[in-house]
Protein backbone atom coordinates (compact mmCIF):
# COMPACT_ATOMS: atom_id res chain seq x y z
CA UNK A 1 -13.89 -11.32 -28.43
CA UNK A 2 -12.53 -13.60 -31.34
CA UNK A 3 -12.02 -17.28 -30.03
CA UNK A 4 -8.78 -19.53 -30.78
CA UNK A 5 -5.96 -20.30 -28.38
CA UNK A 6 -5.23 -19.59 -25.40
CA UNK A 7 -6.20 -17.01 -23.31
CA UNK A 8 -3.73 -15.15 -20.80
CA UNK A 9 -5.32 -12.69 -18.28
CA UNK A 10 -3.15 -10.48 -17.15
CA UNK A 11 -1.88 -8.56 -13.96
CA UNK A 12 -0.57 -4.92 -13.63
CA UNK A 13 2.33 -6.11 -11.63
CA UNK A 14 3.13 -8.57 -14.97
CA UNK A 15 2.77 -5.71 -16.66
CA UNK A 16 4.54 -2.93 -14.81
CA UNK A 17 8.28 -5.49 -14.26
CA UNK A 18 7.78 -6.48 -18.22
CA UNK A 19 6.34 -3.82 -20.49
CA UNK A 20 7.12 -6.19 -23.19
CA UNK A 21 5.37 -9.16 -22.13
CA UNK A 22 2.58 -8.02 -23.94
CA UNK A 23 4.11 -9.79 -27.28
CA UNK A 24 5.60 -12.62 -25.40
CA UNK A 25 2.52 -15.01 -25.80
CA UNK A 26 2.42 -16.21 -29.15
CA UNK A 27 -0.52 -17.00 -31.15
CA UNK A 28 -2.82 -16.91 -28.41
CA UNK A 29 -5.48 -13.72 -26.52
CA UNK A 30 -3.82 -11.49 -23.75
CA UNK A 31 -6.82 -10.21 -21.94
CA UNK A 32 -5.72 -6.69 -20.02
CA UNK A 33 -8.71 -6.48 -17.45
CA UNK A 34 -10.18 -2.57 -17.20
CA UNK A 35 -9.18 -2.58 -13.87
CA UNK A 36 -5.26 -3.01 -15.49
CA UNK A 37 -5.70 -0.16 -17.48
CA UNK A 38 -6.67 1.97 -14.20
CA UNK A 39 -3.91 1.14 -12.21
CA UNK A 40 -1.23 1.91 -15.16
CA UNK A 41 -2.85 5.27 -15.28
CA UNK A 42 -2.40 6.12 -11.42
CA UNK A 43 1.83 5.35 -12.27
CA UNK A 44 2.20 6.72 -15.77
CA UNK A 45 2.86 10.01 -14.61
CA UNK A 46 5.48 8.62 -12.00
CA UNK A 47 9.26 9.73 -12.49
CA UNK A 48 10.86 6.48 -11.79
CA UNK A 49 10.89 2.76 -13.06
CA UNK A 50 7.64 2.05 -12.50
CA UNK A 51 6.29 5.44 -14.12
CA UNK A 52 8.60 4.63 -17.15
CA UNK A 53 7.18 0.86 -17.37
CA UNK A 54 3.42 1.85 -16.92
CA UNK A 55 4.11 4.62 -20.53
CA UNK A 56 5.36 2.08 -22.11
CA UNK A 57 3.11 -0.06 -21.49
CA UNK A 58 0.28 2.43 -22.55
CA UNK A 59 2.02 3.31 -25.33
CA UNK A 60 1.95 -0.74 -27.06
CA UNK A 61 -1.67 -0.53 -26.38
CA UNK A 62 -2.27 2.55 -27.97
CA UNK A 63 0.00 0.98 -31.14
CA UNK A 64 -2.13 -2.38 -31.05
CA UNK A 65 -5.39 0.23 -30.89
CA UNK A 66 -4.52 1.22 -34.27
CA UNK A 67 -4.25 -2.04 -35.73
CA UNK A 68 -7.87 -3.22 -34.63
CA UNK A 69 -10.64 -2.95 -32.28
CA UNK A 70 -8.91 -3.69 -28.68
CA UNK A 71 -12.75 -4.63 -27.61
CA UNK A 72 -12.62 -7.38 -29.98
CA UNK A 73 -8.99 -8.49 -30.54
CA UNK A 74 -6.25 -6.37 -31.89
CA UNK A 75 -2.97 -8.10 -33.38
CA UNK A 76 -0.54 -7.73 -30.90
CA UNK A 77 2.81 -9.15 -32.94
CA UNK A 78 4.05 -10.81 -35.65
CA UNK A 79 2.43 -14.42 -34.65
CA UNK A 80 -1.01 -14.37 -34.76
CA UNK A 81 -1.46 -13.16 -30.98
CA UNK A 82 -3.86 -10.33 -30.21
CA UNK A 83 -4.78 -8.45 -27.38
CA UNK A 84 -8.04 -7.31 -25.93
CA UNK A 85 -9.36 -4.82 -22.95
CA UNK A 86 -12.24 -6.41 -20.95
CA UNK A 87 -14.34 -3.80 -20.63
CA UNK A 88 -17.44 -6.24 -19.53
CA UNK A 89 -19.37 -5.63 -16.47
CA UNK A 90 -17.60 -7.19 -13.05
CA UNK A 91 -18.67 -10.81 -13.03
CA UNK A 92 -20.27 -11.18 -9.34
CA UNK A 93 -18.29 -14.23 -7.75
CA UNK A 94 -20.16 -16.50 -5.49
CA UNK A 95 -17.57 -18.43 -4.33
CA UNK A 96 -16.28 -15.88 -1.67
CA UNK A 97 -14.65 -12.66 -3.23
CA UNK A 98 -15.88 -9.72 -2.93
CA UNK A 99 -16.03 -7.13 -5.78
CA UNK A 100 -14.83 -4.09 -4.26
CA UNK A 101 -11.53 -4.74 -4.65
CA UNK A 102 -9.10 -4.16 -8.20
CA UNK A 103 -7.31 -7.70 -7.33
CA UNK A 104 -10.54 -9.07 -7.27
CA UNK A 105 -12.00 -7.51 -10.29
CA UNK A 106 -9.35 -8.94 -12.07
CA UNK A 107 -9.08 -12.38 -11.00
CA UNK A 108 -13.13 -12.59 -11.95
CA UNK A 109 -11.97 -11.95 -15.21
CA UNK A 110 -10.27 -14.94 -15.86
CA UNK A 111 -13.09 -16.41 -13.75
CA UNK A 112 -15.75 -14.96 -16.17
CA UNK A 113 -13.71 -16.27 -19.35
CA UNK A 114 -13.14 -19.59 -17.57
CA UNK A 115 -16.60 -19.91 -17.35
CA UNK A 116 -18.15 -19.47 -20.31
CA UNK A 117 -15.39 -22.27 -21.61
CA UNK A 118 -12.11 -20.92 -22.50
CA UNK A 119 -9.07 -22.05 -22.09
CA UNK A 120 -7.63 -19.48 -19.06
CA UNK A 121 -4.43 -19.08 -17.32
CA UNK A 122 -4.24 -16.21 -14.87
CA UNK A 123 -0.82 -14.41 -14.61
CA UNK A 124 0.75 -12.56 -11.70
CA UNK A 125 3.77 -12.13 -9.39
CA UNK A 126 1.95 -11.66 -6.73
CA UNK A 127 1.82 -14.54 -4.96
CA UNK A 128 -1.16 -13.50 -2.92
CA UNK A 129 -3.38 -13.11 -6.43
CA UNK A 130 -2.29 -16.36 -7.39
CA UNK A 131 -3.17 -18.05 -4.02
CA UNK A 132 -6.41 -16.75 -4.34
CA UNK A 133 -6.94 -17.67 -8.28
CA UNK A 134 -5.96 -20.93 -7.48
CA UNK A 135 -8.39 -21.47 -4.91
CA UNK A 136 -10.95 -20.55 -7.56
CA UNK A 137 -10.15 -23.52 -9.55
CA UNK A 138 -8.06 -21.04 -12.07
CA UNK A 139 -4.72 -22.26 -13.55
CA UNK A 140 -2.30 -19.87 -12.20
CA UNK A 141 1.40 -19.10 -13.55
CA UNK A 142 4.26 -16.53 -12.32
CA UNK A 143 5.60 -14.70 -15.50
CA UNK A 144 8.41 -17.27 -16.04
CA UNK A 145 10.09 -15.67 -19.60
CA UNK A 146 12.90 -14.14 -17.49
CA UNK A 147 13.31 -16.62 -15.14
CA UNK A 148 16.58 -19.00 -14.71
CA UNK A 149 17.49 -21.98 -13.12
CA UNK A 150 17.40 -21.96 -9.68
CA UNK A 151 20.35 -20.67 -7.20
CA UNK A 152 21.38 -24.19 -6.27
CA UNK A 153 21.97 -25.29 -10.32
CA UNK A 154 22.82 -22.05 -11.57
CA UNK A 155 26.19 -21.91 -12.84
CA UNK A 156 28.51 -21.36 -9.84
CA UNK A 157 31.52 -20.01 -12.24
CA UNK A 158 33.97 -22.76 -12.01
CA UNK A 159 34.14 -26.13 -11.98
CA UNK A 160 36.38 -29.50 -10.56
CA UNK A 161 37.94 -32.31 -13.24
CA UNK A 162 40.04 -34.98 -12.43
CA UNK A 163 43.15 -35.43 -14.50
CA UNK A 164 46.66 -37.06 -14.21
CA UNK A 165 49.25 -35.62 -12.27
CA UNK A 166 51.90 -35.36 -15.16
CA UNK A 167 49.26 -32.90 -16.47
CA UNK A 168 48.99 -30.13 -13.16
CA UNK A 169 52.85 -30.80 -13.26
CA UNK A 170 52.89 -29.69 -16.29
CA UNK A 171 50.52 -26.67 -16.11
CA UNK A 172 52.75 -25.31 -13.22
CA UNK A 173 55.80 -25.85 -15.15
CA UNK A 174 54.78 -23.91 -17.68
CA UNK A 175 52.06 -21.80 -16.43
CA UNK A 176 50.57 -22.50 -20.00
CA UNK A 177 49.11 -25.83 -21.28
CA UNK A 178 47.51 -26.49 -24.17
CA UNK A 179 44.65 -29.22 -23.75
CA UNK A 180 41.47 -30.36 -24.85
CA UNK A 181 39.70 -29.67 -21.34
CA UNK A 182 39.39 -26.07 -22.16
CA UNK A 183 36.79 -26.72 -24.63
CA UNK A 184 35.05 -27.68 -22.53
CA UNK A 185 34.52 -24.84 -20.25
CA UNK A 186 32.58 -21.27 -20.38
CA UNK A 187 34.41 -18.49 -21.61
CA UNK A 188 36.38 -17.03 -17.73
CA UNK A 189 35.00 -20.24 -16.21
CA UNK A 190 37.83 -21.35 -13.32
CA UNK A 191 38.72 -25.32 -13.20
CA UNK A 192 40.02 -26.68 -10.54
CA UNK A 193 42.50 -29.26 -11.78
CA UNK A 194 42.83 -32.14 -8.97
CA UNK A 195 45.26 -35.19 -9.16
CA UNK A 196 43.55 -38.81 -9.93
CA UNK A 197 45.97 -40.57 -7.81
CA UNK A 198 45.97 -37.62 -5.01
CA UNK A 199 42.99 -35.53 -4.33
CA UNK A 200 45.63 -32.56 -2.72
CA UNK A 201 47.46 -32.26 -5.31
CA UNK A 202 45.69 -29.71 -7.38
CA UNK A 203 46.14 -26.32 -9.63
CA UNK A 204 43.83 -23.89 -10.42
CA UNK A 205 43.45 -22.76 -14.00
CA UNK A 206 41.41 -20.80 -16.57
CA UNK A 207 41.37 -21.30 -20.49
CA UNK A 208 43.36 -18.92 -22.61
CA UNK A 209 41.02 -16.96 -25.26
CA UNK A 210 43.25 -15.19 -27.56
CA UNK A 211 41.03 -14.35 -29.68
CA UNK A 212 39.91 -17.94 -30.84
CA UNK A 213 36.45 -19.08 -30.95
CA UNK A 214 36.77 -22.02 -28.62
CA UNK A 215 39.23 -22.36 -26.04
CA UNK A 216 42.08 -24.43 -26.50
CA UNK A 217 44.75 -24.14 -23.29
CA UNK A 218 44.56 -23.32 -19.84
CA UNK A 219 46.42 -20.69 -17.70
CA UNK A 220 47.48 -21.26 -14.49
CA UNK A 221 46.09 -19.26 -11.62
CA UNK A 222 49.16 -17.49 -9.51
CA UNK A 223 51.36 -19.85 -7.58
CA UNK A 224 49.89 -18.43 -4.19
CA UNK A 225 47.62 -16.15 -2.91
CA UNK A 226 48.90 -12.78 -2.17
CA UNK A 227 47.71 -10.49 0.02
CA UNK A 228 46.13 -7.38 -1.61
CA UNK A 229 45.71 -4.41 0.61
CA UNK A 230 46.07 -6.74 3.62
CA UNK A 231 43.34 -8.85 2.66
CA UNK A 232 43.97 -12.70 1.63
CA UNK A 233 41.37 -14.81 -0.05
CA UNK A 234 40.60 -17.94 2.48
CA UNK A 235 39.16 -20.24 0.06
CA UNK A 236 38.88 -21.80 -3.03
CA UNK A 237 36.02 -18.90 -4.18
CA UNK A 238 37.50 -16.26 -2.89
CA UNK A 239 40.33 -16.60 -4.69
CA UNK A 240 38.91 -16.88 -8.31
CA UNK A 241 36.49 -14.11 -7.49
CA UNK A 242 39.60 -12.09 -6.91
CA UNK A 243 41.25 -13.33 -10.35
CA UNK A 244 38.01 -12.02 -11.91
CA UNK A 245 38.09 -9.17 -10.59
CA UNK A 246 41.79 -7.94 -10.89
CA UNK A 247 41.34 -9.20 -14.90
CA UNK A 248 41.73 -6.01 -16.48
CA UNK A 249 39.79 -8.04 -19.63
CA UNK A 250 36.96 -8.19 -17.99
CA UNK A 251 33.95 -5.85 -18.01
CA UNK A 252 31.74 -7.19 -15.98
CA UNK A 253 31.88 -9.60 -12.72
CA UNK A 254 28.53 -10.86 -10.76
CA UNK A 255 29.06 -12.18 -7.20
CA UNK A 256 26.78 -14.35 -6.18
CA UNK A 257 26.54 -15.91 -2.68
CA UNK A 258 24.86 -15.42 1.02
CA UNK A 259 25.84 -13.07 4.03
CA UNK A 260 29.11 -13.13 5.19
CA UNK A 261 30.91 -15.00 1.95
CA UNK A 262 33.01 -11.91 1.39
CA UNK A 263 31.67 -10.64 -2.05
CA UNK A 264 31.29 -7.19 -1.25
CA UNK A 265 34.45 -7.07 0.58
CA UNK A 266 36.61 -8.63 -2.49
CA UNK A 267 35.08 -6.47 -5.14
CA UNK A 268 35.72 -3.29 -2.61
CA UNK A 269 39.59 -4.60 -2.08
CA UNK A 270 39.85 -5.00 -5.71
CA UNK A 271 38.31 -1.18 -6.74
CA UNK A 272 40.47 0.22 -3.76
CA UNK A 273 43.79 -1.71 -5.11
CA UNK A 274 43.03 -0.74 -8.74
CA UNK A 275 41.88 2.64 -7.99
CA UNK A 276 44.33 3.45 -5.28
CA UNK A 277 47.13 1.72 -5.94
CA UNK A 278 47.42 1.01 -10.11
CA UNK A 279 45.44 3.88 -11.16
CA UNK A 280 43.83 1.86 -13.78
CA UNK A 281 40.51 3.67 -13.19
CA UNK A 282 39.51 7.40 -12.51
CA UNK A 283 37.46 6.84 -9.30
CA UNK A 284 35.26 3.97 -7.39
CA UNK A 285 32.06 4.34 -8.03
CA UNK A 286 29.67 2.43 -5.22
CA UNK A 287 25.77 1.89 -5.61
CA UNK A 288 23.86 0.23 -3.71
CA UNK A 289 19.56 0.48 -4.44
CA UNK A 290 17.37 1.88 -2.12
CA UNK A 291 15.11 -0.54 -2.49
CA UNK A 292 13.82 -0.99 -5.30
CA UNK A 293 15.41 0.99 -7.99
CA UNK A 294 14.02 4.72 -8.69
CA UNK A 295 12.64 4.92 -5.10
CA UNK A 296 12.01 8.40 -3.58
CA UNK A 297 14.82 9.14 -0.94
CA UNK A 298 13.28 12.45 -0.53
CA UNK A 299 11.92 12.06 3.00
CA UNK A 300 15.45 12.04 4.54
CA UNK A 301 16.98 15.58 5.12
CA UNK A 302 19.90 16.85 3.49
CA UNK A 303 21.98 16.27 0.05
CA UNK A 304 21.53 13.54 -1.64
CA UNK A 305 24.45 12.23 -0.72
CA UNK A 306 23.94 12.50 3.07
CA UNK A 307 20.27 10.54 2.52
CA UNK A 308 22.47 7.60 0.69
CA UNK A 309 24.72 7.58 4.45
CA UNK A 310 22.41 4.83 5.88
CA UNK A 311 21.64 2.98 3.29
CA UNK A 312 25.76 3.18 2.56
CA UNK A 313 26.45 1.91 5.96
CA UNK A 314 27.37 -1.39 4.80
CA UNK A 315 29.61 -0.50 2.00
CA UNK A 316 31.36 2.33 4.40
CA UNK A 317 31.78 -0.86 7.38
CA UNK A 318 33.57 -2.85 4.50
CA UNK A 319 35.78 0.19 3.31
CA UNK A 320 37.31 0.93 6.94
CA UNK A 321 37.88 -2.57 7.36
CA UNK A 322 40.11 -2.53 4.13
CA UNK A 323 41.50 0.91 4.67
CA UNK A 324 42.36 0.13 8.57
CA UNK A 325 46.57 -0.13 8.52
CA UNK A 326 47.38 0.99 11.85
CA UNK A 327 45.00 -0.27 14.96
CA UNK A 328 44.39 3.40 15.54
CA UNK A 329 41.27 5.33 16.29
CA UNK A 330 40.18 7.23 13.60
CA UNK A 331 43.15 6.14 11.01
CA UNK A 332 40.34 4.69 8.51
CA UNK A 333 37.64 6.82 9.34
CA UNK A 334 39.76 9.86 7.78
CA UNK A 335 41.16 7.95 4.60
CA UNK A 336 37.68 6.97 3.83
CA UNK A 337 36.38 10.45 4.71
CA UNK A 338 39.58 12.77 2.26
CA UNK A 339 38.98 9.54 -0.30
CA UNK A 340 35.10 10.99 -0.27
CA UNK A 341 35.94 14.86 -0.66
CA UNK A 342 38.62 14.12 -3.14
CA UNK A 343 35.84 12.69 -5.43
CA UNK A 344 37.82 9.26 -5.80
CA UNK A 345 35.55 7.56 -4.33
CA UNK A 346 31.85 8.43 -5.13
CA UNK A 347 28.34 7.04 -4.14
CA UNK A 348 26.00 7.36 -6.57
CA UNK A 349 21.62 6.87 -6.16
CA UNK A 350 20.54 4.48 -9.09
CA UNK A 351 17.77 6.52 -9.13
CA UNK A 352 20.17 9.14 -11.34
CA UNK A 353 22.20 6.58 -13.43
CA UNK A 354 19.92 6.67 -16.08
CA UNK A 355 20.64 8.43 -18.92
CA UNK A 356 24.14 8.46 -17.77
CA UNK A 357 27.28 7.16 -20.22
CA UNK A 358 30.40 6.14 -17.57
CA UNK A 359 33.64 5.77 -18.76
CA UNK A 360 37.04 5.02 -17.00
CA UNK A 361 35.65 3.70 -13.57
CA UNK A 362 35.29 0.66 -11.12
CA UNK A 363 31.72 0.30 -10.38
CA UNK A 364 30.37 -1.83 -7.92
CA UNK A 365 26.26 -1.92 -7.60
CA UNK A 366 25.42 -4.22 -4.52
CA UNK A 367 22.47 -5.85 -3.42
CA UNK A 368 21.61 -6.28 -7.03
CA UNK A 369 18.99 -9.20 -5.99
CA UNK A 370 16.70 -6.32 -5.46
CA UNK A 371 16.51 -5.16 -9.08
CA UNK A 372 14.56 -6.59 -12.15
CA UNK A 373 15.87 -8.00 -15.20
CA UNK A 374 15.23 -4.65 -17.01
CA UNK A 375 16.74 -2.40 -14.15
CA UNK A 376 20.09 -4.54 -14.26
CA UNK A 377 19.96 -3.79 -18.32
CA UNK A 378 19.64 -0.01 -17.38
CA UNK A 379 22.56 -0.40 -15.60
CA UNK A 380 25.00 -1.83 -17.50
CA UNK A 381 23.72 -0.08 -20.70
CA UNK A 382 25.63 3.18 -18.50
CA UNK A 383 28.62 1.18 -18.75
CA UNK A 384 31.36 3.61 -21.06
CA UNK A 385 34.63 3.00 -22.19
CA UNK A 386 37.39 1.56 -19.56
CA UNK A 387 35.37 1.26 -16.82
CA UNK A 388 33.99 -2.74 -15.16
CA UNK A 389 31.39 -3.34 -13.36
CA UNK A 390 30.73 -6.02 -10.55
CA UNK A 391 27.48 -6.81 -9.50
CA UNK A 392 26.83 -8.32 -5.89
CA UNK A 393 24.17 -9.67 -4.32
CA UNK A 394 22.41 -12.92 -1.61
CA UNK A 395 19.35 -14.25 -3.87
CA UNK A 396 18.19 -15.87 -0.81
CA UNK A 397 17.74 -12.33 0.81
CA UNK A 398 14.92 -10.17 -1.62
CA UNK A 399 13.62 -7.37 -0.39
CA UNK A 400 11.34 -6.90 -3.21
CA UNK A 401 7.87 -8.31 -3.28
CA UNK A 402 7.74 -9.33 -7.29
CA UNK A 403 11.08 -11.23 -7.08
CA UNK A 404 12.32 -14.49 -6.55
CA UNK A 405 15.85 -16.27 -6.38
CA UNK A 406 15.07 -17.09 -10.12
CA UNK A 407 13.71 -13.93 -11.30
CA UNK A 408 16.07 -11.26 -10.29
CA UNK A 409 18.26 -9.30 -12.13
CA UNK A 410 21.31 -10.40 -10.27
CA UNK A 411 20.78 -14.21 -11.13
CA UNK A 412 19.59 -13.29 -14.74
CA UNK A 413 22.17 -11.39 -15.53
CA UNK A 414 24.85 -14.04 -14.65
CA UNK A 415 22.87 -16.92 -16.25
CA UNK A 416 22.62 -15.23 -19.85
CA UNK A 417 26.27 -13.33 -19.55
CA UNK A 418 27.97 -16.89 -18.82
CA UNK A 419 29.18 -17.33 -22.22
CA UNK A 420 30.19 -14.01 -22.75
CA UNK A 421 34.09 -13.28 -23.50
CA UNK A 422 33.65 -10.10 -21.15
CA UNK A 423 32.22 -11.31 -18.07
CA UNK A 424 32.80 -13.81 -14.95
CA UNK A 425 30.92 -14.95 -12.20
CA UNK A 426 31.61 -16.95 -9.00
CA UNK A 427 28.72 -18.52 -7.20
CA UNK A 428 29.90 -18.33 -3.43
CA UNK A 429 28.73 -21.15 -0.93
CA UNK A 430 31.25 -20.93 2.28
CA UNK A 431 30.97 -17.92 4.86
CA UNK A 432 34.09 -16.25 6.22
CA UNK A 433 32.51 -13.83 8.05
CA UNK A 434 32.70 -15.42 11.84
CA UNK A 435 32.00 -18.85 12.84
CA UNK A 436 28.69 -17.51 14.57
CA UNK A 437 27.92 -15.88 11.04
CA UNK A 438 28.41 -19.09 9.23
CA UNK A 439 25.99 -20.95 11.41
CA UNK A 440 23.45 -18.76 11.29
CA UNK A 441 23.62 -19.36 7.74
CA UNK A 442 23.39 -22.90 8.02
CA UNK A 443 20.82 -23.32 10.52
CA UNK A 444 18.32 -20.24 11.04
């Protein structure tokens, strides 16, 4: 093994959420342990994400094989990095692992190479490995390249200023305003205009695009909050979620907030009213992952529709709520069941989406704190002509072990799509769900 910089030994969980980590470390040595290398093999021939991830991962191996001896140190990219295979015999550890175990084997890698004097750091999202690395006197990291700020200073989507009062008066006057302060906001980002002289007297606004490169007026939000299929936003989120999502401009919409903030309900009132009522898409599309993305659902009987029923349950509790016109029995239950066999509304596995090109529909993919950076790309890569997508999802609620409220796809996806002409995003921090639900929030 060549020395020189650093050396980064590697898990298969690194490995199998980022295929392309591999050329993410510079001019330094990525060490793929044997025991790596025999794990990958036991997925490669899966059909799903994971099965996909472990090929490709094989496959920029087998390219850096090619370029050089992998036992000594084969360039890996254009930096200087290369990559090698520890092949060595397992180095017995006598500080209290045993050997018979892969996580093992591969933590006294990095143990081995710390040892004989280089400078190690031991990656892995699992948090157990890196517990137990640690505790070996190993510098341990997460794999941070995807990661972004965390839920409490990501960007919530909007923002408060303080101006005059000639200036809201103004802005409502003439619905139109032009003004230095929208410079200074993200493309779709909502301000909240509020009175120096009287903190209720406010207006709601967005800057006007046109086409320009930078923002130079604002818009006024409508004068009031209407209704929309008998459901009224009841705060100040709410209601410049729902401006997002009724923007025909718009592509793409992440929701971001905890249980019971209303996200899933607002993007299902605005895909019912668009759908239903302006016929500005084909059908409503609703996905939801079984988690995680590309999981088998085979072990439930029936269609594959039918297996999706109880993972769908909270999507189909939301839908009879907004469908419900008349207090009686059954009313919604049917609407949502001829909306079903009529194909306008459809529920589709995200285990099938790939490969597919979607055009002319409202999409809604919830829970999307469950999925990975590259799953969420997958996703909106299906994304055709005419159709916008809205991603929901609780960071504070992950279901998958390899995920945090940083890493996910959900928050990634709204941190790096912020300044994007095509997408919004509303950070939501009040429940409406009950008062019960709301302090359960707060205090469990």
């Amino acid at each position: 093994m060549s020395p020189g910089g650093k050396f980064f030994v590697l898990d298969t969980n690194v490995l199998l959420h980022s295929p392309s980590c591999l050329l993410e470390f510079g001019a330094n040595t990525v060490v793929v342990p044997v025991d790596v290398i025999e794990e990958l093999d036991k997925f490669k021939s899966h059909n799903d994400e994971l099965g996909r991830n472990a090929r490709q991962v094989i496959r920029i191996l087998d390219r850096a094989r090619t370029e050089g001896s992998l036992q000594e140190g084969a360039p890996i990219n254009g930096d200087g990095g290369q990559i090698v295979v520890d092949m060595k015999p397992v180095f017995l550890i006598d500080s209290g692992l045993r050997d018979d175990t892969p996580d093992n084997r591969i933590i006294s890698v990095a143990y081995r190479l710390a040892r004989d004097g280089r400078e190690v750091t031991f990656i892995s999202k699992d948090v157990n490995m890196r517990l137990k690395a640690d505790a070996l006197g190993l510098r341990v990291e997460d794999f941070e390249t995807d990661k972004v700020p965390s839920v409490d200073d990501s960007y919530p989507g909007w923002r408060e200023l303080s101006v005059s009062p000639d200036v809201i008066d103004q802005l409502m006057r003439d619905r139109e305003l032009e003004s230095d302060l929208a410079g200074q906001l993200n493309p779709n980002e909502a301000v909240l205009l509020r009175a120096d002289d009287n903190p209720k007297h406010t207006a709601l606004a967005r800057p006007v695009l046109n086409g320009s490169a930078t923002p130079h007026a604002l818009r006024a939000f409508a004068t009031k909050s209407d209704p929309l299929m008998g459901i009224t936003p009841r705060n100040l989120e709410q209601r410049i979620a729902l401006e997002l999502l009724l923007d025909p401009e718009l592509s793409l919409v992440s929701l971001m907030g905890q249980a019971g903030t209303g996200k899933t309900l607002l993007a299902l009132v605005a895909g019912l009213h668009l759908t239903l009522k302006q016929h500005k898409y084909e059908k409503l599309l609703v996905a939801r992952p079984i988690m995680p993305l590309g999981r088998d659902i085979g072990f439930l009987p029936g269609t594959a529709e039918e297996k999706l029923m109880p993972w769908m349950k909270p999507i189909f509790d939301n839908m009879r709520f907004v469908l419900r016109e008349r207090k009686e029995p059954g009313e919604a239950e049917k609407k949502l069941h001829d909306l079903l066999k009529s194909g306008i509304i459809e529920i589709e596995p995200l285990t099938f989406i790939r490969g597919r090109s979607i055009h002319g529909q409202f999409i809604i993919v919830d829970e999307c704190q469950n999925l990975t950076p590259h799953q969420l790309k997958t996703i909106i890569s299906r994304v055709g002509h005419d159709t916008k997508l809205v991603l929901t999802g609780d960071p504070y609620q992950i279901d998958n072990p390899y995920l945090d409220s940083r890493s996910n796809g959900l928050s990634y996806v709204a941190d790096r799509f912020k300044n994007q002409r095509i997408a919004g995003h509303v950070r939501f921090t009040k429940s409406e769900r009950s008062r019960l639900a709301s302090i359960a929030v707060e205090i469990l």
